[in-house]
C-alpha atoms as a PDB file:
ATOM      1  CA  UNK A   1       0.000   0.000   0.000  1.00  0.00           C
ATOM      2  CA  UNK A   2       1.180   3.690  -0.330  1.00  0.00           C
ATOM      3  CA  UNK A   3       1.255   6.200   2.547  1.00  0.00           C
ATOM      4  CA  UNK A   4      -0.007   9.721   1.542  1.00  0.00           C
ATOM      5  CA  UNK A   5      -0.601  12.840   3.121  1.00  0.00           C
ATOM      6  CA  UNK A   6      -3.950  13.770   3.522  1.00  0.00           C
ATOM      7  CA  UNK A   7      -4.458  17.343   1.635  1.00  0.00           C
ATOM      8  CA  UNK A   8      -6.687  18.613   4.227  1.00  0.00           C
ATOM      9  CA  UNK A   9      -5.171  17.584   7.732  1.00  0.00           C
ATOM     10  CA  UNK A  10      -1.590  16.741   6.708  1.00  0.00           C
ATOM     11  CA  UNK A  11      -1.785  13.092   8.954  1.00  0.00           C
ATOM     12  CA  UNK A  12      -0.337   9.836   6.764  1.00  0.00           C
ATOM     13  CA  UNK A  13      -2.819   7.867   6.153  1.00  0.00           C
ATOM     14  CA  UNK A  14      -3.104   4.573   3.396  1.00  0.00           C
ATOM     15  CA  UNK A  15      -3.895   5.530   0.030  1.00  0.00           C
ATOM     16  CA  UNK A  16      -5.642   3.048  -2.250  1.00  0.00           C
ATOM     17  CA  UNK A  17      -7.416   5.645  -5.017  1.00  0.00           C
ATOM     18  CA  UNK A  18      -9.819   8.537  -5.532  1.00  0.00           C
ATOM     19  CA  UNK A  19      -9.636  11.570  -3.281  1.00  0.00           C
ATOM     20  CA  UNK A  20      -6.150  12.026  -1.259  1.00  0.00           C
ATOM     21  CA  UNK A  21      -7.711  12.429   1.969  1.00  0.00           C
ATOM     22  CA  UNK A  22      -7.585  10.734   5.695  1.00  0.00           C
ATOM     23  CA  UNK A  23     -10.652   8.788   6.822  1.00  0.00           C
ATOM     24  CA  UNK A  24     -11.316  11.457   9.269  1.00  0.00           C
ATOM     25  CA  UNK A  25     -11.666  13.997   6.837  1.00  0.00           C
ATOM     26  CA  UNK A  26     -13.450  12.271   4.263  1.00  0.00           C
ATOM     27  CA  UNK A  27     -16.068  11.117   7.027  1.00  0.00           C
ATOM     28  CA  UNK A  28     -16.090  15.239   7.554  1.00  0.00           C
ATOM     29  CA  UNK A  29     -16.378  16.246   3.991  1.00  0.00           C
ATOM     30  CA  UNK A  30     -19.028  14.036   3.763  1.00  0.00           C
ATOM     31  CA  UNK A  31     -21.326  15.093   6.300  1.00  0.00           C
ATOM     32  CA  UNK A  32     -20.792  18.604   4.873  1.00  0.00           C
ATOM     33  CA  UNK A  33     -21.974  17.016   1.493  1.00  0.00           C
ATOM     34  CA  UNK A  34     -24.765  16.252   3.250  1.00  0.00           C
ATOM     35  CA  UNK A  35     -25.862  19.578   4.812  1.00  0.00           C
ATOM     36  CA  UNK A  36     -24.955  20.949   1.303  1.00  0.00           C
ATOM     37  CA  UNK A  37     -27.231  18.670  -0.152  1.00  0.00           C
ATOM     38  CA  UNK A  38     -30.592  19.545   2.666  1.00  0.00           C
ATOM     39  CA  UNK A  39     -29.788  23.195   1.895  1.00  0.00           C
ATOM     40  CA  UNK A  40     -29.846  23.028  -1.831  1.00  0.00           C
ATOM     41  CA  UNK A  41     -33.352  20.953  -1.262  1.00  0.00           C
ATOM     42  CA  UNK A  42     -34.900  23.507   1.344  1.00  0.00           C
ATOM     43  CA  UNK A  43     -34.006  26.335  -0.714  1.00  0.00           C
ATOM     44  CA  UNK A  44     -34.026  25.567  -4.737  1.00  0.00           C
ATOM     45  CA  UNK A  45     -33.004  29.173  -5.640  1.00  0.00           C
ATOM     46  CA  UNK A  46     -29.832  29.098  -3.609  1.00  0.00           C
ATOM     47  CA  UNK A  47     -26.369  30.532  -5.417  1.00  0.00           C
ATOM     48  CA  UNK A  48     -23.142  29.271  -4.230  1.00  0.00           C
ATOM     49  CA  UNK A  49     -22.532  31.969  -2.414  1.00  0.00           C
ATOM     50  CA  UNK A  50     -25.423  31.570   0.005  1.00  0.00           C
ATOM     51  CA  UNK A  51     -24.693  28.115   0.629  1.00  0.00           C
ATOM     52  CA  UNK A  52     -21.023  29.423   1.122  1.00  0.00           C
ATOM     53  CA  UNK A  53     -22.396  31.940   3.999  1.00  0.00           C
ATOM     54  CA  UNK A  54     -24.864  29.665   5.707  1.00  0.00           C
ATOM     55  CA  UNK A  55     -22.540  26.354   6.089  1.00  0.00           C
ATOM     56  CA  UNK A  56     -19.112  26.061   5.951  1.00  0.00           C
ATOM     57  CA  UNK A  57     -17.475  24.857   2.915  1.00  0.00           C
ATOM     58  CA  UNK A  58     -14.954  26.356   0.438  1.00  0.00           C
ATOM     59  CA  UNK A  59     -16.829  27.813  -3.291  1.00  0.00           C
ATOM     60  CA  UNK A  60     -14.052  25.397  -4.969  1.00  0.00           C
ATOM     61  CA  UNK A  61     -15.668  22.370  -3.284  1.00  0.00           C
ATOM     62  CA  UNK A  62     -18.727  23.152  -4.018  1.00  0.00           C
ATOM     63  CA  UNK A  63     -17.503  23.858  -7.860  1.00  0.00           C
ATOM     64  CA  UNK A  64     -15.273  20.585  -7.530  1.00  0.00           C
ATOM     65  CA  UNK A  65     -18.613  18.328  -6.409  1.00  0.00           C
ATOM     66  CA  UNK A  66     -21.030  19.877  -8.976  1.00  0.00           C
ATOM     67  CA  UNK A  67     -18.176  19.128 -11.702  1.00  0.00           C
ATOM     68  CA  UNK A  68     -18.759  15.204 -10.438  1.00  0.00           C
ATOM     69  CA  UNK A  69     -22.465  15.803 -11.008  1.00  0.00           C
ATOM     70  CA  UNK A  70     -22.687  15.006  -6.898  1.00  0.00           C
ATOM     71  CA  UNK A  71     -24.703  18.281  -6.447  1.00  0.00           C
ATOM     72  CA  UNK A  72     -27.177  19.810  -9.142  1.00  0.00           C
ATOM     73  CA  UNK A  73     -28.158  23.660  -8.531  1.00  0.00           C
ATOM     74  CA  UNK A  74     -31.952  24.433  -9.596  1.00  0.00           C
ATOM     75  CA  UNK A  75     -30.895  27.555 -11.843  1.00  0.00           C
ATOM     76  CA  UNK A  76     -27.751  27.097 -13.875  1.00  0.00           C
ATOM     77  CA  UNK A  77     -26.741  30.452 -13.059  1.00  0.00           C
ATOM     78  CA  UNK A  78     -27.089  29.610  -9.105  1.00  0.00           C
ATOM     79  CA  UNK A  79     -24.370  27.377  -9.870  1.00  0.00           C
ATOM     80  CA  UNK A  80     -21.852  29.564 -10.565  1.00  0.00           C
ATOM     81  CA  UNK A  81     -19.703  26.807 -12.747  1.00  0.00           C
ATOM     82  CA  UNK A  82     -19.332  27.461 -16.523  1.00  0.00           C
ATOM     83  CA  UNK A  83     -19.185  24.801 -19.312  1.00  0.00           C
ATOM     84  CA  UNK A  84     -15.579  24.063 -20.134  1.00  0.00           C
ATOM     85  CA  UNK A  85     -15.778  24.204 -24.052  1.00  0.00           C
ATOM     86  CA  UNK A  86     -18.180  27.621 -24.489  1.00  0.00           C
ATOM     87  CA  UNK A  87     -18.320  29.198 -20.787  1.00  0.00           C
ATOM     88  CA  UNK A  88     -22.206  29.022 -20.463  1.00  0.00           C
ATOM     89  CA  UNK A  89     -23.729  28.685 -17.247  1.00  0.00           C
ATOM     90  CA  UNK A  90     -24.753  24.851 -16.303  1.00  0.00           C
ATOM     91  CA  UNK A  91     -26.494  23.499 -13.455  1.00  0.00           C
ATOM     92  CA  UNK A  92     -24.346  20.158 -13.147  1.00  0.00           C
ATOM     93  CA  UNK A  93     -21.237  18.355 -14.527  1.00  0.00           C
ATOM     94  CA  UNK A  94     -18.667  19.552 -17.203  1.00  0.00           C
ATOM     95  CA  UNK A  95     -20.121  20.720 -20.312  1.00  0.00           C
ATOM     96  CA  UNK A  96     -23.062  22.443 -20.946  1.00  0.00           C
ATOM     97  CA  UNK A  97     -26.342  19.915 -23.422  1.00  0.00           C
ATOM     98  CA  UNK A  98     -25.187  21.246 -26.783  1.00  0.00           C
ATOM     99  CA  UNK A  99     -21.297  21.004 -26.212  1.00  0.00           C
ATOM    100  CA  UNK A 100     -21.852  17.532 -24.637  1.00  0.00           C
ATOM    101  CA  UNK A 101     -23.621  16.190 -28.011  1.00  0.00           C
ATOM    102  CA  UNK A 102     -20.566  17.664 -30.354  1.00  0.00           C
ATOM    103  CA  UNK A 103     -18.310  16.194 -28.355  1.00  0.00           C
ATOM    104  CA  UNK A 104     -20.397  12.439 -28.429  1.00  0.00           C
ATOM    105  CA  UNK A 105     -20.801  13.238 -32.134  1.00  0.00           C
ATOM    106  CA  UNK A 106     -16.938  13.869 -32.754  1.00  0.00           C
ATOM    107  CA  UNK A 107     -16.068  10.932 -30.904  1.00  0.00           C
ATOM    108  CA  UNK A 108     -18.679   8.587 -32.646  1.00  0.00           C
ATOM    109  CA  UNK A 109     -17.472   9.834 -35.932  1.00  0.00           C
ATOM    110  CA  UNK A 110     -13.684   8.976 -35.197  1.00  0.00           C
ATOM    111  CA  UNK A 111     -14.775   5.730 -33.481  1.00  0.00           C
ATOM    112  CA  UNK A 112     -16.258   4.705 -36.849  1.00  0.00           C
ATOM    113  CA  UNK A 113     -14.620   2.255 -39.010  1.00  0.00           C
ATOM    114  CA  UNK A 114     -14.462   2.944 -42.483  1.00  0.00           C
ATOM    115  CA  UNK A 115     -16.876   0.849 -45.286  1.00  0.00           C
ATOM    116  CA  UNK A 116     -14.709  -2.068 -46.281  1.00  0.00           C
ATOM    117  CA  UNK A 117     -15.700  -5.227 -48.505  1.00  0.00           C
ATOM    118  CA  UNK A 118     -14.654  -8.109 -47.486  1.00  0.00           C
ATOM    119  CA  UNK A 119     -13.984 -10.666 -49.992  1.00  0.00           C
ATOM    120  CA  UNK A 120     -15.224 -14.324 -48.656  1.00  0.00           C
ATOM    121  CA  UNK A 121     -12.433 -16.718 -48.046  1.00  0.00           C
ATOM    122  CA  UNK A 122     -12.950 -20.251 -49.674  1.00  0.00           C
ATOM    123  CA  UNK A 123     -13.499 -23.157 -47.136  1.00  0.00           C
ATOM    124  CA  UNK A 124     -10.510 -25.027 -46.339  1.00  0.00           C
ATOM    125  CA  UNK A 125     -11.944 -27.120 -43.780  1.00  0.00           C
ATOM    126  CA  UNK A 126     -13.714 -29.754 -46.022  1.00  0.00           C
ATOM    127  CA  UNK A 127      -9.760 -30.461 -48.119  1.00  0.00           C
ATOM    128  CA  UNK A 128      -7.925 -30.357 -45.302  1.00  0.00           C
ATOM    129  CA  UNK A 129      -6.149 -33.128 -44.987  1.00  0.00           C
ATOM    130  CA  UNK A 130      -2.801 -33.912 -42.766  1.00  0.00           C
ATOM    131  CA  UNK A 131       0.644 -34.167 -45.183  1.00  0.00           C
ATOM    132  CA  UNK A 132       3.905 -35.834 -44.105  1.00  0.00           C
ATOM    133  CA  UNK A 133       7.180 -34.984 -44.986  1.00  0.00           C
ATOM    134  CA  UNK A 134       9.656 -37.531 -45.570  1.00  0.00           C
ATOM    135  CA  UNK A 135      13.387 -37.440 -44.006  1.00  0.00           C
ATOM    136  CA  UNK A 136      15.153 -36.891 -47.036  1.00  0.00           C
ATOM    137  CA  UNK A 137      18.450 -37.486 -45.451  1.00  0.00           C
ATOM    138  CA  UNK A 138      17.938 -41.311 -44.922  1.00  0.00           C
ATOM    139  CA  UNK A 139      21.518 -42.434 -45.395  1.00  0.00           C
ATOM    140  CA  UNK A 140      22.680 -40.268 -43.665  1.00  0.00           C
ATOM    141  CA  UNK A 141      21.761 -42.427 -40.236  1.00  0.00           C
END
């Protein structure tokens, strides 16, 4: 296993994958995901920055968690996070509905394979028959 430091609190802790933090303060960050998460449902018009004033977590979490589609604001501009590709306000994850079908549809187009004809191969299987070769070398023994 590897030994990190956790990027919150500093302590060692083991690291098998995802976020790089302790235990502790991934049992934390979690319970503010929760209150984050009652807020946003008792009050559906809520910006970042009121969820910033009335609990305490950082704007770049809450940026960092709607990015992983975790949290989903009711107004895209409550959200305060922009698509990647064209800067428009979303409500959730990395690119806004219209940049997220270009991208599928450039990425479908270069998956496809080109039209090719194949020719059919004759069958084999009904002349196949096993061939021996003799030792030509037989006085040589």
């Amino acid at each position: 296993m590897e030994v990190r430091n956790c990027r919150i609190c500093g302590n060692l802790f083991n690291y098998v994958m995802g976020a790089q933090h302790c235990p502790l303060c991934k049992a934390n960050l979690d319970k503010v995901f929760e209150q984050v998460k009652e807020f946003l449902y008792e009050n559906k018009g809520a910006t970042i920055a009121q969820v910033c004033q009335n609990i305490d977590v950082s704007k770049r979490q809450i940026e960092q968690w709607v990015r992983e589609e975790r949290l989903t604001f009711a107004t895209a501009e409550g959200s305060g996070v922009t698509c990647k590709r064209c800067a428009k306000p979303i409500m959730s994850g990395t690119y806004c509905e219209s940049c997220k079908t270009r991208v599928i549809g450039n990425l479908n187009s270069a998956y496809k394979t080109p039209n090719v004809v194949v020719k059919e191969t004759p069958n084999y299987a009904s002349r196949a028959k096993m061939r021996f070769l003799e030792n030509q070398n037989k006085g040589d023994k």
